[in-house]
Protein backbone atom coordinates (compact mmCIF):
# COMPACT_ATOMS: atom_id res chain seq x y z
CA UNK A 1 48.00 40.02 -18.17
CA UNK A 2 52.13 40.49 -17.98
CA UNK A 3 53.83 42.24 -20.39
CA UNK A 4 55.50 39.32 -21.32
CA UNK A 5 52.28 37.70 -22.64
CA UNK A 6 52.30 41.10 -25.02
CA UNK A 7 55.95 40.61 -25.87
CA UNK A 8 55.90 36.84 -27.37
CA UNK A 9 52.67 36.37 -29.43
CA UNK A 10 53.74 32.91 -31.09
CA UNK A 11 51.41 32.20 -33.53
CA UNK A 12 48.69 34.32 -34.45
CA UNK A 13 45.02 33.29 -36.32
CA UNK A 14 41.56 33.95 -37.07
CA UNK A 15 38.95 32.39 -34.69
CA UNK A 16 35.91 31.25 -37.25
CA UNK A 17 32.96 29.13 -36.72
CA UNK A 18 31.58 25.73 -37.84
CA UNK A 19 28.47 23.89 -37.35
CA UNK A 20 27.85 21.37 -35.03
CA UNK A 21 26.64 18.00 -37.14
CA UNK A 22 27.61 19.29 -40.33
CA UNK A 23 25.71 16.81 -42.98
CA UNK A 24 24.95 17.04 -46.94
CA UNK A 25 20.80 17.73 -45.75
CA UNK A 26 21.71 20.92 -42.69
CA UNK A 27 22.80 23.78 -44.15
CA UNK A 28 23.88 25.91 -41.09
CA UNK A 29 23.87 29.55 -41.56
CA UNK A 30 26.49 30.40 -38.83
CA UNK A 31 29.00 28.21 -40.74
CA UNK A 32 32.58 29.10 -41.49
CA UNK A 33 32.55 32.90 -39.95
CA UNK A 34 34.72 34.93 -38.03
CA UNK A 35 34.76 35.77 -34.54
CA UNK A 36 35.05 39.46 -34.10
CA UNK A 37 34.68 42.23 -31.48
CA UNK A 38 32.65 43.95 -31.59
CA UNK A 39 34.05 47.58 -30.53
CA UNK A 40 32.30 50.99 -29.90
CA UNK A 41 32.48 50.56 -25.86
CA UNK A 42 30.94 46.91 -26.42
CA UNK A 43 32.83 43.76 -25.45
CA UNK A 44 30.30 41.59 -27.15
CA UNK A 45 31.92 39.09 -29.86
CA UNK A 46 30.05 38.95 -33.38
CA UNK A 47 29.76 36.80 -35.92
CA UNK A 48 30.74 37.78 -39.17
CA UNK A 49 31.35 36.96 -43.20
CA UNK A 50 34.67 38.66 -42.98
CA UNK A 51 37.71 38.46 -40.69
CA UNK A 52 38.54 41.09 -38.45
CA UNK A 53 40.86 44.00 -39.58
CA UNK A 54 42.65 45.26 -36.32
CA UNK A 55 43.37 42.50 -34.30
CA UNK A 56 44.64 38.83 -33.90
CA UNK A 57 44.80 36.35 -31.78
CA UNK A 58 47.27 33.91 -30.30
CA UNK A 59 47.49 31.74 -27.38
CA UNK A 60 49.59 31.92 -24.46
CA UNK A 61 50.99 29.16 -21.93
CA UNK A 62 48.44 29.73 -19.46
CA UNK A 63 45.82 28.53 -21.62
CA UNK A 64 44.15 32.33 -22.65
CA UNK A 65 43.13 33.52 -26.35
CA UNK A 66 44.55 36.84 -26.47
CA UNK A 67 44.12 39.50 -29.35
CA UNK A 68 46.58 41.83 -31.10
CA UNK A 69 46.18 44.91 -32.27
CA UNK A 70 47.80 45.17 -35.50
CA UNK A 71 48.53 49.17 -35.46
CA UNK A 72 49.08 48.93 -31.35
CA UNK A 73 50.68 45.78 -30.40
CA UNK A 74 50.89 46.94 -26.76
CA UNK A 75 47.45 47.32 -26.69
CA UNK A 76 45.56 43.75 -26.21
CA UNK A 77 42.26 42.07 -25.33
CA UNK A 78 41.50 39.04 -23.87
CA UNK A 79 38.56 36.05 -25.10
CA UNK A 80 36.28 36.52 -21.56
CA UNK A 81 33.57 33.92 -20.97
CA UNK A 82 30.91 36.41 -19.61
CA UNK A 83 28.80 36.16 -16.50
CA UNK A 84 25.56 36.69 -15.42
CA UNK A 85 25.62 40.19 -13.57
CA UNK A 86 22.01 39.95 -12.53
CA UNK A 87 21.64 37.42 -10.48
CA UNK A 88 24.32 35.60 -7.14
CA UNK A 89 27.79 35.36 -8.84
CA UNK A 90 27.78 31.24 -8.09
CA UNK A 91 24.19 31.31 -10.37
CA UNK A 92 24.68 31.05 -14.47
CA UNK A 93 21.98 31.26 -16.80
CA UNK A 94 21.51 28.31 -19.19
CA UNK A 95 24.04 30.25 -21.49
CA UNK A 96 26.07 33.80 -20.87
CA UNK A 97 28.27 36.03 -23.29
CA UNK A 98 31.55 35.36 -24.76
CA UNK A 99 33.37 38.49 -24.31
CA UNK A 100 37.01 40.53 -25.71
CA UNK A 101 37.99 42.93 -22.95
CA UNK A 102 40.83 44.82 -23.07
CA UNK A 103 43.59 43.82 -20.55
CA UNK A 104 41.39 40.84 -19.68
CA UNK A 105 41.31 36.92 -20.41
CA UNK A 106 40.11 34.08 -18.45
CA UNK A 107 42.57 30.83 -18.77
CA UNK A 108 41.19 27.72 -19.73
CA UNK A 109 40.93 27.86 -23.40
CA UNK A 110 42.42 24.41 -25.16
CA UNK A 111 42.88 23.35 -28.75
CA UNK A 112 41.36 20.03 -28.65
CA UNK A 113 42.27 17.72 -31.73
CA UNK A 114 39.61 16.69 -33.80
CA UNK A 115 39.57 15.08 -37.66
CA UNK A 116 36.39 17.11 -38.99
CA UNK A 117 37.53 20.51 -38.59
CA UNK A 118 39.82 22.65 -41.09
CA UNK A 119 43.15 22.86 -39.19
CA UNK A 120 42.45 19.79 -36.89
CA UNK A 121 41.73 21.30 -33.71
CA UNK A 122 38.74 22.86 -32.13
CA UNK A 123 38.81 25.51 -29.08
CA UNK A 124 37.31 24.25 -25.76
CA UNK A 125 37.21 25.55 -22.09
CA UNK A 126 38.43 23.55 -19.62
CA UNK A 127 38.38 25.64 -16.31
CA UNK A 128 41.66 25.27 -14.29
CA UNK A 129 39.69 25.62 -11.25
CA UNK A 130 37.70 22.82 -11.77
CA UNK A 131 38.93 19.79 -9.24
CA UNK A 132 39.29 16.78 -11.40
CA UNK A 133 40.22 18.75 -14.56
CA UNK A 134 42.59 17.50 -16.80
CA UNK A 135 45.85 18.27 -16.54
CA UNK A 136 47.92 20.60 -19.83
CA UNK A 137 51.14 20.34 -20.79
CA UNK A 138 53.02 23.83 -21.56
CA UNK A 139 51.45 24.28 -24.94
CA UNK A 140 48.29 24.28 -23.29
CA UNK A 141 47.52 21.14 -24.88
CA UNK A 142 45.37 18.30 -22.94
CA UNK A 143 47.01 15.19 -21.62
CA UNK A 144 45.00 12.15 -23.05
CA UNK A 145 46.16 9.86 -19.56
CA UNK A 146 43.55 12.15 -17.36
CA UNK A 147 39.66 11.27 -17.81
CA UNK A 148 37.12 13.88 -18.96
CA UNK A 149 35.67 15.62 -15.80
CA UNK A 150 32.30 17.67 -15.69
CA UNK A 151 32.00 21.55 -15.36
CA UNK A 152 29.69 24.01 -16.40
CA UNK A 153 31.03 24.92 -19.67
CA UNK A 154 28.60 22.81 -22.41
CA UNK A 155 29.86 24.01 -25.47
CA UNK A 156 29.12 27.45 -27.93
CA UNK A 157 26.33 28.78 -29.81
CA UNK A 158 25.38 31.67 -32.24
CA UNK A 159 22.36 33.86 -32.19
CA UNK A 160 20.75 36.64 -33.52
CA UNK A 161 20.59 38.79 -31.06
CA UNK A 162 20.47 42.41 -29.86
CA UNK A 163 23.46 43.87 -31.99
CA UNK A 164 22.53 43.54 -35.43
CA UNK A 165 24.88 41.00 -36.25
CA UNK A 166 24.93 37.36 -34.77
CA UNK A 167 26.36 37.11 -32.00
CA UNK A 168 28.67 34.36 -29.41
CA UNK A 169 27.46 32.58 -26.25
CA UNK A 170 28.71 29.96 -24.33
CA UNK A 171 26.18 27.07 -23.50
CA UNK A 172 26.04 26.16 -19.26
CA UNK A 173 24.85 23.43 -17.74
CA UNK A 174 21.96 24.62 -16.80
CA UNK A 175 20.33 24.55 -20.39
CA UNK A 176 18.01 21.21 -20.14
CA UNK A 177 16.22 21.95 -23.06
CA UNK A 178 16.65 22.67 -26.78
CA UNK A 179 18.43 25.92 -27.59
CA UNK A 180 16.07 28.49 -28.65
CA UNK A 181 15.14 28.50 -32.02
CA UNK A 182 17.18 31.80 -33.26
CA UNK A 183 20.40 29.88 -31.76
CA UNK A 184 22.39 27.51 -33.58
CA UNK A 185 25.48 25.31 -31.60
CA UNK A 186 28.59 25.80 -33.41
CA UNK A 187 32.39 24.60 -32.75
CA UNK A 188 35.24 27.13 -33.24
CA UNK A 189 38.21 26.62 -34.94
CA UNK A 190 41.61 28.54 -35.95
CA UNK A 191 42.57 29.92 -39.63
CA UNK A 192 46.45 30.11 -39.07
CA UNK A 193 47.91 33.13 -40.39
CA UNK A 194 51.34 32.57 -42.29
């Protein structure tokens, strides 16, 4: 990350979930909470009732989700979709950790426009790497005159997990099935900060 990513932070939010098919009868209980880090030497992002105290985020023109500290703005972290580390590199499990690590952040993030989320927008990965992606303009936003294209990146999901507190995955394409049943899929969304 360059020092002038740390120097212009534009506008900064809240990253908070929302269920998938939200209906009158589904009553999600990973709905509407905030994406946090999850600190103490862990990168691992949790899921909680209450926003987080010491940092914020804001999106740069190479498509990353950075995060601010509020006491340290020199210091940042970076939104990292995590990897399988115990198997090849090229091999994903059917879905791997969403990660903040400091003085890291993988591009690709992209508010996409939508008319059922608070705010309009919800927060996809599109992979720059990807041949056949689609093309962003310098907000980061996507063109609409490029087709969809396929990758690996399925979509998010929250589960209780091995931290005590819910916690953030991203869903590969190599889950066939039904998520397991302590998972829920969610959609993430900002909470603009004035």
């Amino acid at each position: 990350m360059s020092k002038k990513q740390s120097a212009n932070l534009g506008s900064q939010y809240f990253l908070k979930t929302a269920c998938v098919q939200p209906t009158a009868n589904l009553h999600s209980k990973f709905d509407n909470l905030y994406l946090r880090h999850h600190s103490g030497g862990i990168n691992a992002i949790m899921i909680m009732p209450s926003p987080p105290k010491f940092i914020k985020a804001h999106s740069t023109s190479d498509s990353r989700i950075l995060f601010t500290s509020a006491s340290h703005p020199e210091r940042q972290w970076g939104l990292v979709l995590g990897r399988n580390k115990n198997t090849r590199e090229d091999k994903l499990g059917a879905w791997e950790e969403v990660l903040i690590v400091q003085d890291e952040g993988d591009k690709g993030f992209v508010w996409r426009p939508t008319n059922d989320l608070p705010g309009g927008e919800e927060l996809v990965w599109i992979p720059s790497e990807v041949e056949g992606g689609k093309d962003e303009d310098k907000e980061g936003e996507l063109s609409d005159n490029i087709p969809d294209y396929k990758s690996r990146w399925r979509g998010w999901m929250v589960c209780e997990w091995q931290y005590e507190h819910p916690q953030l995955f991203w869903i590969t394409d190599a889950l066939k099935d039904e998520i397991p049943n302590f998972c829920e899929r969610v959609r993430i969304w900002r909470e603009r900060l004035e």
